[in-house]
Protein backbone atom coordinates (compact mmCIF):
# COMPACT_ATOMS: atom_id res chain seq x y z
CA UNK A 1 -96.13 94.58 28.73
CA UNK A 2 -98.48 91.46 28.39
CA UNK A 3 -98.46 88.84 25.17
CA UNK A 4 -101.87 88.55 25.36
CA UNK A 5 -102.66 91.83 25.10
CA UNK A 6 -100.60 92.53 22.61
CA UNK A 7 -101.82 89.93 20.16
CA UNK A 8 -105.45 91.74 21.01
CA UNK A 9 -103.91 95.17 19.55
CA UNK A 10 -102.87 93.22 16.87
CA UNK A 11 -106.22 91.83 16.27
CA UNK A 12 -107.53 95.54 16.09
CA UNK A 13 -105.45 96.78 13.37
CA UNK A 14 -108.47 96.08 10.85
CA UNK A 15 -110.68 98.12 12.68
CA UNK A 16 -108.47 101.25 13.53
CA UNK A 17 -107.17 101.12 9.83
CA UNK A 18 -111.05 101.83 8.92
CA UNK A 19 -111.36 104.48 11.15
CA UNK A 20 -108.62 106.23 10.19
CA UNK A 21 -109.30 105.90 6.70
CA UNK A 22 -112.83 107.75 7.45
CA UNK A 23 -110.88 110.30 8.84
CA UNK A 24 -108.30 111.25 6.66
CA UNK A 25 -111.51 110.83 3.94
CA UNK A 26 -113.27 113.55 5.87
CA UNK A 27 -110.76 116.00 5.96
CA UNK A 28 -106.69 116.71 5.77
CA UNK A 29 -104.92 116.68 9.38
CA UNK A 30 -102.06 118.73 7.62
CA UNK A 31 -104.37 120.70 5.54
CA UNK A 32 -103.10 124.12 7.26
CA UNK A 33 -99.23 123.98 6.96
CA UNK A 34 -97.88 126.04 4.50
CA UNK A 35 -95.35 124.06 2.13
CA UNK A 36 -92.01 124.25 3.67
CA UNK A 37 -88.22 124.88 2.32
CA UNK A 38 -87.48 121.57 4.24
CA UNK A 39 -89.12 118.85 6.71
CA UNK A 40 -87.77 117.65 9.39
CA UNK A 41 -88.86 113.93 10.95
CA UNK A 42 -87.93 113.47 14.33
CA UNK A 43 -87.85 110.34 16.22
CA UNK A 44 -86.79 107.55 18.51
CA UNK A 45 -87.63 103.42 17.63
CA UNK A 46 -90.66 102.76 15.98
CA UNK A 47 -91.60 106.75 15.30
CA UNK A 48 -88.05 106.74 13.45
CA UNK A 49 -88.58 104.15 11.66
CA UNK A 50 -91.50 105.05 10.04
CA UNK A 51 -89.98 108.47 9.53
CA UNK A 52 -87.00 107.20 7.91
CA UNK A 53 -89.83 105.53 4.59
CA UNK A 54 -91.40 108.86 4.81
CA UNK A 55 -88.52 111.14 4.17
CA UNK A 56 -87.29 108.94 1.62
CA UNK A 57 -90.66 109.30 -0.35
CA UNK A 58 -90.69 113.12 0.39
CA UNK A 59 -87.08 113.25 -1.58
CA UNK A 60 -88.31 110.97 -4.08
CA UNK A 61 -91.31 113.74 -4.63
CA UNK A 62 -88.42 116.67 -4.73
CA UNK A 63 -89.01 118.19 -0.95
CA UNK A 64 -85.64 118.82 0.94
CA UNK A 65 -86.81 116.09 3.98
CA UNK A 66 -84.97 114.19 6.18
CA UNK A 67 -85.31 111.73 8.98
CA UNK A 68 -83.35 112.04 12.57
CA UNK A 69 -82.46 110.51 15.87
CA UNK A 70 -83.98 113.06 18.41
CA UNK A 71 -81.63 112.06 20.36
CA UNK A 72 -78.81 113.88 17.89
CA UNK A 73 -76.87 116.46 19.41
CA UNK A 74 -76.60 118.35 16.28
CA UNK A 75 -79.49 117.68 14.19
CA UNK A 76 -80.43 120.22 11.13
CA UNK A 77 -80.57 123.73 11.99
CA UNK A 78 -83.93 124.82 12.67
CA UNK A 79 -85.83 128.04 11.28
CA UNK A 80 -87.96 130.06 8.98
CA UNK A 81 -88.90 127.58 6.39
CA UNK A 82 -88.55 124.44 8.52
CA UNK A 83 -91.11 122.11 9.58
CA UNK A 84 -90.17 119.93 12.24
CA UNK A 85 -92.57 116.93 13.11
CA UNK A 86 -92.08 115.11 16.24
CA UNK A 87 -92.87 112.10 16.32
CA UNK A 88 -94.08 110.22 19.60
CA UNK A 89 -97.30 107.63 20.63
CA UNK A 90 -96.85 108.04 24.05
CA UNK A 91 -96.42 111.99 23.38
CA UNK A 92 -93.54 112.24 26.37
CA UNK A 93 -90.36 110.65 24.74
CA UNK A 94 -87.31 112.75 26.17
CA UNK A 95 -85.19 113.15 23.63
CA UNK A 96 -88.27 114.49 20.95
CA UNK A 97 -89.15 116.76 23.37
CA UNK A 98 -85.97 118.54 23.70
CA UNK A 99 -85.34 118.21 19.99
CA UNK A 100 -88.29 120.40 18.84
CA UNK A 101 -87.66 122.84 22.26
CA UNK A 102 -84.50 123.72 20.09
CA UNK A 103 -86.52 123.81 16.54
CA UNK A 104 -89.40 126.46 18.51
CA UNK A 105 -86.76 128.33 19.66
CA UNK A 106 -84.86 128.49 16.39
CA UNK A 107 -88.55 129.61 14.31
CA UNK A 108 -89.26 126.30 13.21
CA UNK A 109 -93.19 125.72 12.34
CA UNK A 110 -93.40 122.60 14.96
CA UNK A 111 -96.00 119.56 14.73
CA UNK A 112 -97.08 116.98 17.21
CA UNK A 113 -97.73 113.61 15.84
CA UNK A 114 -98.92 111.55 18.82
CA UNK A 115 -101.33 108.91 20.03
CA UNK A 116 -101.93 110.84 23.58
CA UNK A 117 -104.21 113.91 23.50
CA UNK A 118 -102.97 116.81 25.31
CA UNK A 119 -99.29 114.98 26.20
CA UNK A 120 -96.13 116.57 26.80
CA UNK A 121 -94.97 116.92 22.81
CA UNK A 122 -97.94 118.63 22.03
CA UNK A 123 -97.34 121.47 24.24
CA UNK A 124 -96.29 124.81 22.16
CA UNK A 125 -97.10 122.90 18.78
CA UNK A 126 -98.18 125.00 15.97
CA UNK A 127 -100.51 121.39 15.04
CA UNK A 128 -101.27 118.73 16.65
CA UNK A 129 -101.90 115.68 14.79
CA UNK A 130 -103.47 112.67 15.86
CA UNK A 131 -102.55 109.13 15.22
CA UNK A 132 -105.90 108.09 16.38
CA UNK A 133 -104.62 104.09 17.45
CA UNK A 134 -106.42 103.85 20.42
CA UNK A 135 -104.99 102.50 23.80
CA UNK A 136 -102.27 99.77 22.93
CA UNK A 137 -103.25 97.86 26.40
CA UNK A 138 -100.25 95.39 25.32
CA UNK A 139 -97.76 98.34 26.25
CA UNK A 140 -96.30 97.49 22.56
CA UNK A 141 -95.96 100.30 20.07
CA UNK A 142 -97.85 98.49 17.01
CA UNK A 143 -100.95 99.75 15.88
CA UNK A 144 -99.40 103.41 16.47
CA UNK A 145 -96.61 102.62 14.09
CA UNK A 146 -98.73 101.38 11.40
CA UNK A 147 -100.58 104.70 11.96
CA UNK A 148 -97.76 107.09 11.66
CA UNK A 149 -97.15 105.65 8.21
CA UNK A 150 -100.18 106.48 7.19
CA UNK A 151 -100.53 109.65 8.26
CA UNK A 152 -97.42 110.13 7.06
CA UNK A 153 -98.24 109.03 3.96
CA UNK A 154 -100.89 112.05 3.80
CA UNK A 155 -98.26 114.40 4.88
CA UNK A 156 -96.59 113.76 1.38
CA UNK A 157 -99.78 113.75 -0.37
CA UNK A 158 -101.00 117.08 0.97
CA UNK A 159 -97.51 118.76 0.66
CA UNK A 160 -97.00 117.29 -3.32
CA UNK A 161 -100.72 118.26 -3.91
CA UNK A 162 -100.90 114.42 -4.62
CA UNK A 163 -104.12 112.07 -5.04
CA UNK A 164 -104.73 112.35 -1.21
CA UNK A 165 -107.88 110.44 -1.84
CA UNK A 166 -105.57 107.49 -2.71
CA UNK A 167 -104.44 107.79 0.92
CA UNK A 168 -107.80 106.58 2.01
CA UNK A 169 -107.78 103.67 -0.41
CA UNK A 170 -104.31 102.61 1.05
CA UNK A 171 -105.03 102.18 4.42
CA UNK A 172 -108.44 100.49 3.57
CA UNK A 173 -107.00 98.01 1.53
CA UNK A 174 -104.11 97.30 4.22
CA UNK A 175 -107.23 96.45 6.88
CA UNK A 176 -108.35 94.04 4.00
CA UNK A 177 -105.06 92.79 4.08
CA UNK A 178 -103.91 92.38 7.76
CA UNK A 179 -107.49 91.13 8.14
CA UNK A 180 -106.68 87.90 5.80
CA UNK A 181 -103.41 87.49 7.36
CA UNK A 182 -105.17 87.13 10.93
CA UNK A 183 -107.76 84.97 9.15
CA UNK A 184 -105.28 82.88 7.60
CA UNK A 185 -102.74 82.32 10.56
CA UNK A 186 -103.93 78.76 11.37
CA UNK A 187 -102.03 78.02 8.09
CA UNK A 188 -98.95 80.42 7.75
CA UNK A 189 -98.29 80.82 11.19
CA UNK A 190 -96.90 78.17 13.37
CA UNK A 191 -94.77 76.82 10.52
CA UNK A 192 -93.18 80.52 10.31
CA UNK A 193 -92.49 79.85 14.09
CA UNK A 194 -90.72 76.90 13.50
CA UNK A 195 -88.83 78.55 11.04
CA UNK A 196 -87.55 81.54 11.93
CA UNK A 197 -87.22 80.19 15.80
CA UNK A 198 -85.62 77.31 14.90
CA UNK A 199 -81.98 79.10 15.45
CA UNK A 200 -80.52 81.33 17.87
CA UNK A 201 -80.98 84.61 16.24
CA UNK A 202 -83.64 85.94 13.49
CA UNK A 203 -82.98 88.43 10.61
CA UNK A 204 -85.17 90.94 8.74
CA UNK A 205 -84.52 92.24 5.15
CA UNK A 206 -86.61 95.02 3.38
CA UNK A 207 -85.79 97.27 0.20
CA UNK A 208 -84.80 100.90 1.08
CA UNK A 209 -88.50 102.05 0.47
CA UNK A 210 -89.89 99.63 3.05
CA UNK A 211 -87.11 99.45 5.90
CA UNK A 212 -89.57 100.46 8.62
CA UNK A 213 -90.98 97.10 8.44
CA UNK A 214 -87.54 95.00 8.69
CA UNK A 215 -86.62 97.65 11.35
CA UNK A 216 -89.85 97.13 13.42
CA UNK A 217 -90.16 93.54 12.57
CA UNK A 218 -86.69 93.14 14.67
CA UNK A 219 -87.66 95.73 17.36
CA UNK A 220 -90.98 92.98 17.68
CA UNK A 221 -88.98 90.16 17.99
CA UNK A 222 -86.75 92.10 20.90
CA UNK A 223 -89.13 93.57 22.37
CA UNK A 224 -91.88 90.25 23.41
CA UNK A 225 -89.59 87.15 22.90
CA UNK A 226 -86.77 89.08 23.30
CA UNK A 227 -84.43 87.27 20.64
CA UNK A 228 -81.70 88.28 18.75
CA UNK A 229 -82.96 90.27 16.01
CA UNK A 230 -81.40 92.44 13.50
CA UNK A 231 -82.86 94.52 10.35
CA UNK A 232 -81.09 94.68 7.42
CA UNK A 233 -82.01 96.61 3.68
CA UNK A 234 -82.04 94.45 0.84
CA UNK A 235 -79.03 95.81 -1.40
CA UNK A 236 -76.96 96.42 1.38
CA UNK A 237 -77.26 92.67 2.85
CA UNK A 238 -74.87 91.81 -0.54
CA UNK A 239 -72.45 94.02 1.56
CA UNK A 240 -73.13 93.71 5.63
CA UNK A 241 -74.83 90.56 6.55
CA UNK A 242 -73.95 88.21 3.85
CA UNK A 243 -70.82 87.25 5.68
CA UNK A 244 -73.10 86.11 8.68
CA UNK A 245 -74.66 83.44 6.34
CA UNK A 246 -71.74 80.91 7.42
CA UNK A 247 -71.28 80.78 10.58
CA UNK A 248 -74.58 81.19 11.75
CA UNK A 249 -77.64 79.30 11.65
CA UNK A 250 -79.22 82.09 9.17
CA UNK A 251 -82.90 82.56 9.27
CA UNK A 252 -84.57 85.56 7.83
CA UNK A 253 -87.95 87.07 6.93
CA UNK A 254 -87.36 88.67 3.65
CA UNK A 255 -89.95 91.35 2.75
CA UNK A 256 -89.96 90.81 -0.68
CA UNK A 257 -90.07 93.23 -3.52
CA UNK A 258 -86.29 94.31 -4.11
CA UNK A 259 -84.25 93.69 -7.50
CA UNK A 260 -81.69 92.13 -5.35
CA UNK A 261 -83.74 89.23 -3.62
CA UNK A 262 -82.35 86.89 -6.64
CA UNK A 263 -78.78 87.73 -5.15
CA UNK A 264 -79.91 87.21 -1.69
CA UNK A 265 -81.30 83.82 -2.56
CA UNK A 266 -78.10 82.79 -3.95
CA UNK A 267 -76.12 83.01 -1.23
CA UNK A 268 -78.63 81.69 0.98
CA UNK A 269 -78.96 78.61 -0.82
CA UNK A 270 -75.11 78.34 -1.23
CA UNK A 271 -75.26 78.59 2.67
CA UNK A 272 -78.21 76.54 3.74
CA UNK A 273 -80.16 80.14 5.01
CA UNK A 274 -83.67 79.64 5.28
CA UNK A 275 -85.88 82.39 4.55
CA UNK A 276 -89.59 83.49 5.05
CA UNK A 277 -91.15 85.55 2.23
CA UNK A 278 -93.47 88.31 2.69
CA UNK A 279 -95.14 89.70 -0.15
CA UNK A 280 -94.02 87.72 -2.98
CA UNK A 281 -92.77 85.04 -4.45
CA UNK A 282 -89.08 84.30 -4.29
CA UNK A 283 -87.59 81.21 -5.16
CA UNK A 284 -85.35 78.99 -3.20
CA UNK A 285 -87.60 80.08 0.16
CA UNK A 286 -88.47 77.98 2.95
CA UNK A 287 -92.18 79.58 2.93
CA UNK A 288 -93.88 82.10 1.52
CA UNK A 289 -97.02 84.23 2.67
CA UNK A 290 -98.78 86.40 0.24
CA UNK A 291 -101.83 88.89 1.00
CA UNK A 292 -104.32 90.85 -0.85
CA UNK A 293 -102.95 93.44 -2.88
CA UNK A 294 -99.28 92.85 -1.46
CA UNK A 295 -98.46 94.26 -5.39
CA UNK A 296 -98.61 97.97 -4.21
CA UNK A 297 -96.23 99.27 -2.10
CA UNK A 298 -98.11 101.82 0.21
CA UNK A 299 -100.19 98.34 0.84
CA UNK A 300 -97.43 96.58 1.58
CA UNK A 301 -95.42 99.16 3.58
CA UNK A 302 -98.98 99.25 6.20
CA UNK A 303 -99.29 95.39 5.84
CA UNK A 304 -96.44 93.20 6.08
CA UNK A 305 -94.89 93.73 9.03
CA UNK A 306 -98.34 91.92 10.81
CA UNK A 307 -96.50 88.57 9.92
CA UNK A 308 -93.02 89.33 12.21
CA UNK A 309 -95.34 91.04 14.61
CA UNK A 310 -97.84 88.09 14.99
CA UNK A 311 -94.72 85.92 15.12
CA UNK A 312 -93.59 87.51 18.22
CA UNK A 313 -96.78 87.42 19.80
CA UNK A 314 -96.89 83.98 19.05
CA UNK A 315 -93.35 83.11 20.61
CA UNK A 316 -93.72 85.64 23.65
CA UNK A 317 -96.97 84.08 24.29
CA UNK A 318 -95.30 80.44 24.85
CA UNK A 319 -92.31 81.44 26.68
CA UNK A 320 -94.98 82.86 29.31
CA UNK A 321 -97.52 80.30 29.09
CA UNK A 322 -101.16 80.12 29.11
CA UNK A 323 -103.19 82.71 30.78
């Protein structure tokens, strides 16, 4: 793992958004699966994560889906009328492999998602699926996330019969996004440093719809700087992490967007917090940093989480030095 490198990945996510928009434009990765009686997302970290948004949006749009730890010992019962999807960049996570061993075996239709052609998870798949990220020389799992949102994004829009050409149009407009917030960083970017380093620990808060990005905003700030960092949805802070607001020197990126961030801001204020926005404007924050269309939540969902991630980089980078 190397902080240089990783800020270079991060630099590419423009690029590989555009490419994978061209793809998914030319043609439907999931085009041949029959529609299931349920789908099963299977995971570990960052692939779970982005599962977890997915099958939420897949319920919303009235398909039996669900989200799981590979590493469960019971997970749902596999069989005719399943469709598992594993979930893995580097294609040979242990626990994802054994997972959809036990889903082939029960009759489960079984799909690769993975970043590594030919790897261990894709072996016996009924489809392979490329996430199409390109070599993340940083050893971080970044742009690879950002792609398995996207493609699952076009799982839901090829099993709803949805506008998959909106898909596309998503994942463009998100490399028109992260490409302003790279452009812009000379302004956002060391204050947000400041801020959210400024105390011992760091906090993320997302709606339900967008957790992935509180979840691997956290998992960033562990992984490079390694600080204490913890994810928390937006309703649910009211009822878990609001009691952390006074004893600790409370600093949080809040992605914003939920119908509770007034009642978040309350009790920060009450409490001296000091909070980051992402996405919108909130008052009582510390800062705020907004992006092109930051309005629409499939944008946002692909977007935001550049702003925790370049935040790490940033941090990791100085604990290691210069070059």
């Amino acid at each position: 793992m190397d902080p240089t490198a990783f800020l270079a990945d991060l630099e590419a996510k423009p690029l590989a958004l555009r490419s994978l928009a061209d793809v998914l434009a030319a043609a439907d990765p999931w085009g041949s699966i029959e529609r299931p009686e349920r789908v099963v997302l299977i995971g570990m970290g960052s692939s779970r994560y982005a599962a977890g948004v997915a099958a939420t949006r897949l319920r919303a749009a009235g398909i039996d889906a669900v989200a799981e730890y590979a590493s469960l010992e019971a997970g749902t019962p596999g069989g005719p009328g399943t469709l598992a999807v594993g979930i893995s960049a580097s294609g040979g996570t242990e626990e994802t492999l054994t997972a959809l061993e036990r889903h082939r075996a029960a009759g489960s239709a079984v799909v690769a998602l993975s970043n590594v052609a030919g790897s261990a998870v894709t072996e016996g798949a009924d489809l392979v699926v490329d996430m199409a990220a390109g070599e993340e020389v940083g050893g971080v799992a970044c742009r690879s996330f950002q792609h398995t949102l996207a493609l699952l994004l076009a799982l839901e829009a090829s099993l709803t019969d949805g506008a998959g050409s909106e898909v596309p149009r998503w994942i463009r407009a998100a490399a028109d996004a992260s490409e302003d917030l790279l452009a812009c960083r000379d302004r956002w970017l060391d204050p947000a440093c400041e801020l959210l380093a400024g105390g011992p620990d760091t906090f993320t808060i997302a709606p339900a719809e967008r957790l992935s990005s509180a979840e691997q905003g956290a998992l960033m700030l562990r992984e490079g700087p390694r600080r204490t960092a913890d994810a928390c949805e937006s309703g649910d802070w009211l009822h878990v992490d609001v009691y952390l607001t006074r004893p600790l020197d409370y600093r949080a990126t809040l992605f914003a967007g939920s119908r509770f961030d007034g009642a978040i801001m309350e009790w920060m204020r009450a409490r001296g917090g000091r909070v980051l926005a992402v996405g919108g404007d909130v008052p009582g924050v510390r800062q705020t940093v907004r992006y092109p269309g930051d309005g629409v939540r499939e944008v946002a969902v692909l977007t935001e989480v550049l702003v925790p991630e370049l935040v790490a980089a940033e941090l990791w980078r100085a604990q290691v030095g210069p070059a």
